[in-house]
Structure formats: C-alpha cells, structure tokens
C-alpha atoms as a PDB file:
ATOM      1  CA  UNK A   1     -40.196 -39.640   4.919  1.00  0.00           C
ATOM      2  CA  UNK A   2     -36.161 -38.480   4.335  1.00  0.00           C
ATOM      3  CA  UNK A   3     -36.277 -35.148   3.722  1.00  0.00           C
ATOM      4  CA  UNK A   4     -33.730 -33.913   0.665  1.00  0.00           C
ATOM      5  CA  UNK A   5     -29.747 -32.703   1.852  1.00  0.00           C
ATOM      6  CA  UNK A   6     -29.304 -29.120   1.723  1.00  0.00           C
ATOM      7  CA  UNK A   7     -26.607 -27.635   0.397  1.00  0.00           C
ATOM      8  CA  UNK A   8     -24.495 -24.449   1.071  1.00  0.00           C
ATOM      9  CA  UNK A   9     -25.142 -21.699  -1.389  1.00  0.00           C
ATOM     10  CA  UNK A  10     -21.205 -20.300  -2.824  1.00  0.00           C
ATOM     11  CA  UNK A  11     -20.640 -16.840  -1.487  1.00  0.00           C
ATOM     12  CA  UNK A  12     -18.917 -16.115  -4.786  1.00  0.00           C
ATOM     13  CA  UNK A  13     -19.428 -19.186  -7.221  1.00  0.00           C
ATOM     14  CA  UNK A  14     -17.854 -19.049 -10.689  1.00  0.00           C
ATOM     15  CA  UNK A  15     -19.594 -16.187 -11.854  1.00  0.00           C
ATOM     16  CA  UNK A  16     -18.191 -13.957  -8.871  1.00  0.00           C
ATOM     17  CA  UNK A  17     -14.643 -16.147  -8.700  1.00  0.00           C
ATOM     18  CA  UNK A  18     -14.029 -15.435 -12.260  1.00  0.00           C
ATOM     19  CA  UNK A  19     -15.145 -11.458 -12.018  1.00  0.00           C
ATOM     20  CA  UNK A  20     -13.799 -10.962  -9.137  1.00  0.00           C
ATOM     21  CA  UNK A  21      -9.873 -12.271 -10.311  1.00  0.00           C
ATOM     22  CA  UNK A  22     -10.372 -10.122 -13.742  1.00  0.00           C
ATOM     23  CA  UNK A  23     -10.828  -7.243 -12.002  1.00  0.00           C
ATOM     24  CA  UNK A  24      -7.693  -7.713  -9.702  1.00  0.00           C
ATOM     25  CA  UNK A  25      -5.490  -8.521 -12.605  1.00  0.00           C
ATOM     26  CA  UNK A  26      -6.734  -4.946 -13.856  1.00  0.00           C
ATOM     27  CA  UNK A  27      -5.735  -3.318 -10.747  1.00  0.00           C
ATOM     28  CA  UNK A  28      -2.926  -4.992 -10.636  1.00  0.00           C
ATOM     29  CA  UNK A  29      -2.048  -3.385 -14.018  1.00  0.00           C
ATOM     30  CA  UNK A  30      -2.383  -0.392 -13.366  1.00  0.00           C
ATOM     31  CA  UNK A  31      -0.956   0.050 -10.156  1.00  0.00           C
ATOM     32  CA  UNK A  32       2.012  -1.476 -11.343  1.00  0.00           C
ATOM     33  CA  UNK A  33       1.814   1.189 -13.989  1.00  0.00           C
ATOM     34  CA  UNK A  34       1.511   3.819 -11.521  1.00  0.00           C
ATOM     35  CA  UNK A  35       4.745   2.771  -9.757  1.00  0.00           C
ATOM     36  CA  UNK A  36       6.693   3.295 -12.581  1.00  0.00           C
ATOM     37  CA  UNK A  37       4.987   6.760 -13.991  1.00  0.00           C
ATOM     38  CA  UNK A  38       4.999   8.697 -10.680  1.00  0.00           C
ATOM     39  CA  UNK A  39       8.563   8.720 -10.343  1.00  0.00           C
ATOM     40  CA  UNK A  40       9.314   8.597 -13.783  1.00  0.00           C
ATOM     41  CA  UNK A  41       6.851  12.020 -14.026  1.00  0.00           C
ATOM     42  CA  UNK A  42       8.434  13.634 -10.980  1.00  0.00           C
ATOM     43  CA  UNK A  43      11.431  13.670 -12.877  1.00  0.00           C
ATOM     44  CA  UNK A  44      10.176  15.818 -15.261  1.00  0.00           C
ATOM     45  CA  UNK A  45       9.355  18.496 -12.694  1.00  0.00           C
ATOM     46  CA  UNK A  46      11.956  21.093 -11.300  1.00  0.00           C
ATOM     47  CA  UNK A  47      10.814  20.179  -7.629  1.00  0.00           C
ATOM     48  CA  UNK A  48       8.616  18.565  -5.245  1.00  0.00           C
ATOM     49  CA  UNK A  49       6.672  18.278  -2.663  1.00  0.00           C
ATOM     50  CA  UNK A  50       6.511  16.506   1.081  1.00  0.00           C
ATOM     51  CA  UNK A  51       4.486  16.311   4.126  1.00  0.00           C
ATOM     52  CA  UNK A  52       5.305  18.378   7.182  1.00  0.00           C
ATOM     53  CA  UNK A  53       3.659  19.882  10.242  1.00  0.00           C
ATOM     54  CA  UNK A  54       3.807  23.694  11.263  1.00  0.00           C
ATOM     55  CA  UNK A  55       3.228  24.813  15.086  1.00  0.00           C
ATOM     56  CA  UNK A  56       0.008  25.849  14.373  1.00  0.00           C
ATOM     57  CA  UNK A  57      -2.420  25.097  11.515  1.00  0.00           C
ATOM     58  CA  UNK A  58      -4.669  27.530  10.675  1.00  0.00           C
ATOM     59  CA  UNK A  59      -6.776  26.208   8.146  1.00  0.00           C
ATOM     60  CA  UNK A  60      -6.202  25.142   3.895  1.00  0.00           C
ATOM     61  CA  UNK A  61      -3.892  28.450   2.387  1.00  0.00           C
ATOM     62  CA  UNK A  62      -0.696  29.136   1.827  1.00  0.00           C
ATOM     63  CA  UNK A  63       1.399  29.933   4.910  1.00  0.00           C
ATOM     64  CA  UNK A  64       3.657  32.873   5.060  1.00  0.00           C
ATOM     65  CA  UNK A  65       6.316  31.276   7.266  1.00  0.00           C
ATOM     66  CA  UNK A  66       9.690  32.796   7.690  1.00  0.00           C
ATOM     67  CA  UNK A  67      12.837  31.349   7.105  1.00  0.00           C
ATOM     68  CA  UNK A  68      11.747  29.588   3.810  1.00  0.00           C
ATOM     69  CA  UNK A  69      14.349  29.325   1.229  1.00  0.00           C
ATOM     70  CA  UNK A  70      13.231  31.416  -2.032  1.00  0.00           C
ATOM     71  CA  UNK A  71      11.139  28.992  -4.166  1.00  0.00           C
ATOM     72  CA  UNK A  72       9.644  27.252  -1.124  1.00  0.00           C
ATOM     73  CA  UNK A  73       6.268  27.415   0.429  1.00  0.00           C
ATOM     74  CA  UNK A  74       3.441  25.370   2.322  1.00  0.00           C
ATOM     75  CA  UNK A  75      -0.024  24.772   1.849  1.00  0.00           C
ATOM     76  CA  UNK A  76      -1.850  24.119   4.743  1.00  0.00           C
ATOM     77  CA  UNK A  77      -4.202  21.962   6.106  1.00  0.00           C
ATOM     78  CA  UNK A  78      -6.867  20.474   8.916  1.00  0.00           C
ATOM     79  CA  UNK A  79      -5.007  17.747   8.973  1.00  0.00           C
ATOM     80  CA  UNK A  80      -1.226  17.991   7.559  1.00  0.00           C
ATOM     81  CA  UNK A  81       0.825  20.800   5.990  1.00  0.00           C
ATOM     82  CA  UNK A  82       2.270  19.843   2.427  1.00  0.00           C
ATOM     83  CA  UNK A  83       5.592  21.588   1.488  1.00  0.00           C
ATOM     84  CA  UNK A  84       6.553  22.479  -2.381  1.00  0.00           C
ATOM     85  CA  UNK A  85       9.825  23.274  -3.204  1.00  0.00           C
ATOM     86  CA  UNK A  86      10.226  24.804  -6.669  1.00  0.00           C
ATOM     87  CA  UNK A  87      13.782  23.130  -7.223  1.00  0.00           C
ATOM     88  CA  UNK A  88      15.207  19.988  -6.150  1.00  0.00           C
ATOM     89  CA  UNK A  89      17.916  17.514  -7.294  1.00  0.00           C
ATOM     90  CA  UNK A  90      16.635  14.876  -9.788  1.00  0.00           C
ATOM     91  CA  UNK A  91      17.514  12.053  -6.707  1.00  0.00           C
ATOM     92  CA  UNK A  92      15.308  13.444  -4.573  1.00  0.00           C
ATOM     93  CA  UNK A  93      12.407  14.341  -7.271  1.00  0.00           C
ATOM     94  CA  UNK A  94      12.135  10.854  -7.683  1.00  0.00           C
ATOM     95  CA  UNK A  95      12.704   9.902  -3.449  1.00  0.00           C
ATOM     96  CA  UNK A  96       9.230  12.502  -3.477  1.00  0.00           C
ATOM     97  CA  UNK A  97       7.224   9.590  -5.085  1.00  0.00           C
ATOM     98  CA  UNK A  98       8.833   6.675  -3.418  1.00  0.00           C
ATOM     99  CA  UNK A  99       6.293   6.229  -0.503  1.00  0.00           C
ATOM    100  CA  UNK A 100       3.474   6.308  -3.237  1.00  0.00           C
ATOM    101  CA  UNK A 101       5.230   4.285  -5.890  1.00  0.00           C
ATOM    102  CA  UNK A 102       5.627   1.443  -2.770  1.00  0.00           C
ATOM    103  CA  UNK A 103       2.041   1.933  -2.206  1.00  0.00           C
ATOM    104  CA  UNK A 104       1.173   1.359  -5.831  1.00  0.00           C
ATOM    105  CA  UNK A 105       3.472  -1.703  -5.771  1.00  0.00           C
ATOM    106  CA  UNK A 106       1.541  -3.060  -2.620  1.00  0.00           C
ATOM    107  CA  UNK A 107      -1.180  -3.132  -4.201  1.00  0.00           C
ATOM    108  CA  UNK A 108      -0.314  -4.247  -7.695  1.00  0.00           C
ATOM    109  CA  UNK A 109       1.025  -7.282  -5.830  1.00  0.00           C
ATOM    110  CA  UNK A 110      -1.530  -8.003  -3.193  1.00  0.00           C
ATOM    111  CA  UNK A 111      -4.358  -7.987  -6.023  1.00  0.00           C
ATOM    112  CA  UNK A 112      -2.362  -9.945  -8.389  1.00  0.00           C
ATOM    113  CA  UNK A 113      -1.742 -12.974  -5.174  1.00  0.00           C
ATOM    114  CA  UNK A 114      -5.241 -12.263  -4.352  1.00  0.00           C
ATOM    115  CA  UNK A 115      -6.757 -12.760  -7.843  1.00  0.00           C
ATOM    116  CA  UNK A 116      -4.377 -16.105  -8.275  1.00  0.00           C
ATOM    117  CA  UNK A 117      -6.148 -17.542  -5.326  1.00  0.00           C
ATOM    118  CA  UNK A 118      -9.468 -16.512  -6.412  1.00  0.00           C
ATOM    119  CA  UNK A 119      -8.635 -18.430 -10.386  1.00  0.00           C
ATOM    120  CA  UNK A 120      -7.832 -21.444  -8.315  1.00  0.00           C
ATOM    121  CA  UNK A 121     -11.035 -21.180  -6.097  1.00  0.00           C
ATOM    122  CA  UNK A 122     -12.539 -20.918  -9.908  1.00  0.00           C
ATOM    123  CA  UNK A 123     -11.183 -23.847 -11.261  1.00  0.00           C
ATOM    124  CA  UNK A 124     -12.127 -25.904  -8.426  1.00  0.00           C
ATOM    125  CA  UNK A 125      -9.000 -25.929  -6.236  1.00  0.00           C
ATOM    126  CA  UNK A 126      -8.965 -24.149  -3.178  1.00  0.00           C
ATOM    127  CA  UNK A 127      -6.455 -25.978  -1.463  1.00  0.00           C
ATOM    128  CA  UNK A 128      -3.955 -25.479  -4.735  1.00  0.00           C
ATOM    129  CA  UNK A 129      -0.251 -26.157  -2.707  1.00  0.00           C
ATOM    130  CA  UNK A 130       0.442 -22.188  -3.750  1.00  0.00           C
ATOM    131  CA  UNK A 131      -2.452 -20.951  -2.044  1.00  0.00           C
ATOM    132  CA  UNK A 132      -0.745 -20.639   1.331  1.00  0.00           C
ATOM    133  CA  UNK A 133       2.211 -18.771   0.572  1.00  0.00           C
ATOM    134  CA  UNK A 134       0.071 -16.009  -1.879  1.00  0.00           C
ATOM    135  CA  UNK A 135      -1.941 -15.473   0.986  1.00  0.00           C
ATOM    136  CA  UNK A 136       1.448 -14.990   3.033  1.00  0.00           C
ATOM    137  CA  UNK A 137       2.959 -12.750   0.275  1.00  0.00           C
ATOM    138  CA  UNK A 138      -0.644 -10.751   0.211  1.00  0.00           C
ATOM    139  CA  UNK A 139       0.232  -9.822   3.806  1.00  0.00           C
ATOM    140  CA  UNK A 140       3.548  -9.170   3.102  1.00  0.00           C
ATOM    141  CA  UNK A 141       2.020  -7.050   1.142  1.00  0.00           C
ATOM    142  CA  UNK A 142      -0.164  -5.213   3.329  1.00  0.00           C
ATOM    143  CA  UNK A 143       2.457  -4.350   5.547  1.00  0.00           C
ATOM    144  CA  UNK A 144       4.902  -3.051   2.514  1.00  0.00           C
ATOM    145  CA  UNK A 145       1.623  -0.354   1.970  1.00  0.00           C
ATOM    146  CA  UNK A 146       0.310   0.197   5.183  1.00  0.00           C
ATOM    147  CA  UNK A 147       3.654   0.434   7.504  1.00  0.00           C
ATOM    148  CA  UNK A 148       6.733   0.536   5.378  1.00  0.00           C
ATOM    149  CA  UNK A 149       5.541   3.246   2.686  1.00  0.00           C
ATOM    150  CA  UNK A 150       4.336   5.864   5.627  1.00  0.00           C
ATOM    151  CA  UNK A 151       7.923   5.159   7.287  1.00  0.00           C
ATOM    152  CA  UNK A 152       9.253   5.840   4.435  1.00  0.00           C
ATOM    153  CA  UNK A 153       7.939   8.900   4.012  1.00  0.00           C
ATOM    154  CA  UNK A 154       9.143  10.677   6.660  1.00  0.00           C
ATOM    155  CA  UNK A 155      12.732   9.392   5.642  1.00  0.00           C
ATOM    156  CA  UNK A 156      11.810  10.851   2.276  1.00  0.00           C
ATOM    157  CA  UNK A 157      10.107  14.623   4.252  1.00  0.00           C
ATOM    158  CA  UNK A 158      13.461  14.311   6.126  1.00  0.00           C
ATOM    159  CA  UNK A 159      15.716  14.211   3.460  1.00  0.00           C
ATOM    160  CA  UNK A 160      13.959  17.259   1.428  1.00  0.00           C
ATOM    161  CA  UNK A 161      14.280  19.646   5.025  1.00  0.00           C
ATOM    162  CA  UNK A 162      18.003  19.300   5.238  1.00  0.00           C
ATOM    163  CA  UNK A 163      18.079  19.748   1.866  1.00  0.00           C
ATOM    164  CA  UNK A 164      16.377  22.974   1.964  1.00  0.00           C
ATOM    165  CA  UNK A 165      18.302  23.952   5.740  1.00  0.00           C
ATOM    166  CA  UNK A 166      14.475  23.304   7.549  1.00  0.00           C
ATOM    167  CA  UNK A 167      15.365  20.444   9.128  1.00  0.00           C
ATOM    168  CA  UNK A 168      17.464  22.039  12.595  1.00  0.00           C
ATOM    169  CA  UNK A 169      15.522  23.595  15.823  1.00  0.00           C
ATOM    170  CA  UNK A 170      14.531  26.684  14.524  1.00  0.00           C
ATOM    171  CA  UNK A 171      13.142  25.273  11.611  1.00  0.00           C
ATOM    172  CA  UNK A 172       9.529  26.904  11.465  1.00  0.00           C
ATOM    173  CA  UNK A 173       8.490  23.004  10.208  1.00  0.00           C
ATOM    174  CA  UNK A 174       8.620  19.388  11.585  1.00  0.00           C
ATOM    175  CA  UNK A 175       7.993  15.949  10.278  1.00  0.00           C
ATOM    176  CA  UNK A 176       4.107  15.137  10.213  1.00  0.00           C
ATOM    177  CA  UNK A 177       4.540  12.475  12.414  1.00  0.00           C
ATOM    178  CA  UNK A 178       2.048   9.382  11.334  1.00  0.00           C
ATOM    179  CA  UNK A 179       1.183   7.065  14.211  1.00  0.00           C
ATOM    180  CA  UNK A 180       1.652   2.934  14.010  1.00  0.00           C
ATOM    181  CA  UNK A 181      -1.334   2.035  12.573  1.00  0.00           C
ATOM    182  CA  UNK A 182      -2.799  -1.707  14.008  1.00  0.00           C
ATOM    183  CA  UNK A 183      -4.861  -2.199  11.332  1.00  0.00           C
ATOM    184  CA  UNK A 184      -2.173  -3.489   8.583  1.00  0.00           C
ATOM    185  CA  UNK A 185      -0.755  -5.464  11.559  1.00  0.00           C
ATOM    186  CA  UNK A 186      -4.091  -6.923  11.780  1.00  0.00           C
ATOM    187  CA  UNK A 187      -4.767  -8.000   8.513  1.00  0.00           C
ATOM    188  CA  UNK A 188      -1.259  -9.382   8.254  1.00  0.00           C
ATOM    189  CA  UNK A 189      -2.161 -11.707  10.740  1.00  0.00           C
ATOM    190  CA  UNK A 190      -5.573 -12.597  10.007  1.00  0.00           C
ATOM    191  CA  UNK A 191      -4.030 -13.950   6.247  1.00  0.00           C
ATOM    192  CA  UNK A 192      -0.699 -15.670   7.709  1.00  0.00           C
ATOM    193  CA  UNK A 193      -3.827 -17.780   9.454  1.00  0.00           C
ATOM    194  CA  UNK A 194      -5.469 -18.227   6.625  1.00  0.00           C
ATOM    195  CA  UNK A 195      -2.609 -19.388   4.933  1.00  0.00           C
ATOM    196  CA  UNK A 196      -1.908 -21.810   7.820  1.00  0.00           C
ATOM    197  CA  UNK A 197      -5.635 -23.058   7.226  1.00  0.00           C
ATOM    198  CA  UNK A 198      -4.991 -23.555   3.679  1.00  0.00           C
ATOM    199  CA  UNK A 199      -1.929 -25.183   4.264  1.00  0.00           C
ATOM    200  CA  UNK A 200      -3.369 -27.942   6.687  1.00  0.00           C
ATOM    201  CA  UNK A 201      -6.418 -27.795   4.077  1.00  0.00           C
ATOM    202  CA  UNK A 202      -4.189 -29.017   1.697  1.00  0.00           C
ATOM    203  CA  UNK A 203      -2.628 -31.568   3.931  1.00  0.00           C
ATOM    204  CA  UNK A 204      -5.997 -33.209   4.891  1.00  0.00           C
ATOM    205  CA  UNK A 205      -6.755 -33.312   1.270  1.00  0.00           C
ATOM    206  CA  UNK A 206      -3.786 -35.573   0.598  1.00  0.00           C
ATOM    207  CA  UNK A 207      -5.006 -37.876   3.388  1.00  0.00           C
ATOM    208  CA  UNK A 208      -8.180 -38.157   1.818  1.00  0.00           C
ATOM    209  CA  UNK A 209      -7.231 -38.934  -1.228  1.00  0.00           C
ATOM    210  CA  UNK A 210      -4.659 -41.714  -0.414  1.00  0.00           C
ATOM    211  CA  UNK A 211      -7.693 -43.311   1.324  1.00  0.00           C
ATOM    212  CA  UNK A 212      -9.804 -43.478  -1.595  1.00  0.00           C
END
C-alpha cells in the first residue's frame, strides 16, 4: 500500500499574498503622504519643537529652567525632555520634521518593495529577477528609519540650540543622546541574505529550466 504525498500547507497563499500587498500599497500611501504634510504643516507654525535632555528630570511638566530665551520652554519627561520654541526661521521649521518625514519615507518605501515582492509571490513567481534587489532596497530602507533619521535628529536638536544660544556649556540643556540601536542593523542583514537566497533561487531556476 503507497500511502498519498503530502504537501506543504502556504503560510500566506493567495488569499493572504494578495491582502497582505494591498495593505502595504496603503501604507505606503500614506506615509508617503505624511512626508510631504509634516514639513509642509510645520511651515505654517511660528516655531518648533526638538528633543533635549535636562540634568535632572523630574517627571512630565513644564520646567522652569533659567537662561531660556523669551518664547522658549520644555516639557518634561521619564524618558526625554521636548523643547518648544515659539519662533523659529521657516528653514529650520521645516529641519523640525526632517527626522520624521525620513521616517515616513522609510516606510512608504520599505512597504511599497515589500508589497512588490509579496504581488510576485501572488502571481506565482517568487524568484521574479527583481526580487533580490527590493529586498536589498527594503533594508536600505530599514536603516534610512531606524539609524539615519535618529542621527539626524540630533543634527536637527543641534541646530535649533545654537539657534536659540542653548547650545554652549552653560546651557541648562543637552542633546538627548539616542544609543546605536542593533536591531535595524539586524534586520538589514537578515534581508541582504534573503536577497542573496533569492538571487541564487533565481539562478537554480534557470538551470532547471534549460534542462527541461
């Protein structure tokens, strides 16, 4: 007696594939939306805001630091100190939203690659010759949100304090300081190998069909 082949069961199928891409292509959307209206919002306000640390937190209120220009002040926090300035110069308005307008981008691109390689799984081609470098520009990607954009917001917090004349030693404020995170590192590499595994995918799909 031959008992019947089993067969894997999909851990999406079409169903999921197809689902699963239209709701990245959403996402996609509207971050991309949102990386145009923050800054372009921001610009309608007389000032801004950035994240800073003070010597020593003391729970969420408004500080009463001295030395703060008139039309400045800080709301603090557990965790981080955020500093509002009433005025600022239309550049850096806009500089304000940069980190989260990168963030936004990150996104809108990493779904979009993501949801591509998801319509191919869908139409039956996993291997598609694309494949590889969307997965490479997803962790591209994941780097732009979760190392550039924090980077870049200290440059951003930097700018603002010697703007305002908070940024020398007796400053009652410093950068919050936001430590390398591994984790965007990590997930860089894990999809750079997955590309690599779709790419020789691919490959070994081309040998088999030349030998049928």
């Amino acid at each position: 007696m031959v008992r019947g082949m089993t067969t894997s069961r999909p851990f999406l199928g079409h169903t999921g594939t197809n689902l699963g891409a239209a709701v990245l292509f959403v996402v996609s959307g509207v971050a991309l939306l949102s990386a145009v209206v923050l800054p372009v919002n921001q610009l309608t306000q007389p000032g801004g805001s950035v994240e800073v640390a003070v010597a020593a937190p003391d729970g969420d209120r408004q500080l009463d630091l001295a030395g703060l220009p008139e039309g400045v002040w800080v709301v603090d926090s557990t965790l981080e100190s955020t500093l509002f300035a009433a005025e600022l110069p239309a550049g850096l308005r806009a500089l304000t939203e940069l980190p989260a307008s990168l963030g936004a981008i990150a996104v809108a691109v990493g779904a979009w690659l993501l949801a591509r390689v998801l319509w191919a799984i869908h139409d039956g081609h996993p291997f598609d010759r694309r494949n590889p470098g969307r997965l490479a520009g997803l962790g591209a990607a994941v780097v732009l949100g979760g190392l550039v954009a924090p980077m870049i917001e200290g440059v951003v917090a930097t700018a603002v304090l010697e703007h305002l004349d908070l940024a020398g030693p007796d400053s009652p404020l410093v950068l919050f300081s936001t430590s390398l995170s591994l984790l965007p590192i990590g997930l860089a590499l894990a999809l750079l190998a997955a590309a690599e595994a779709f790419r020789r995918g691919r490959a070994l799909e081309r040998e088999v069909e030349g030998m049928v």
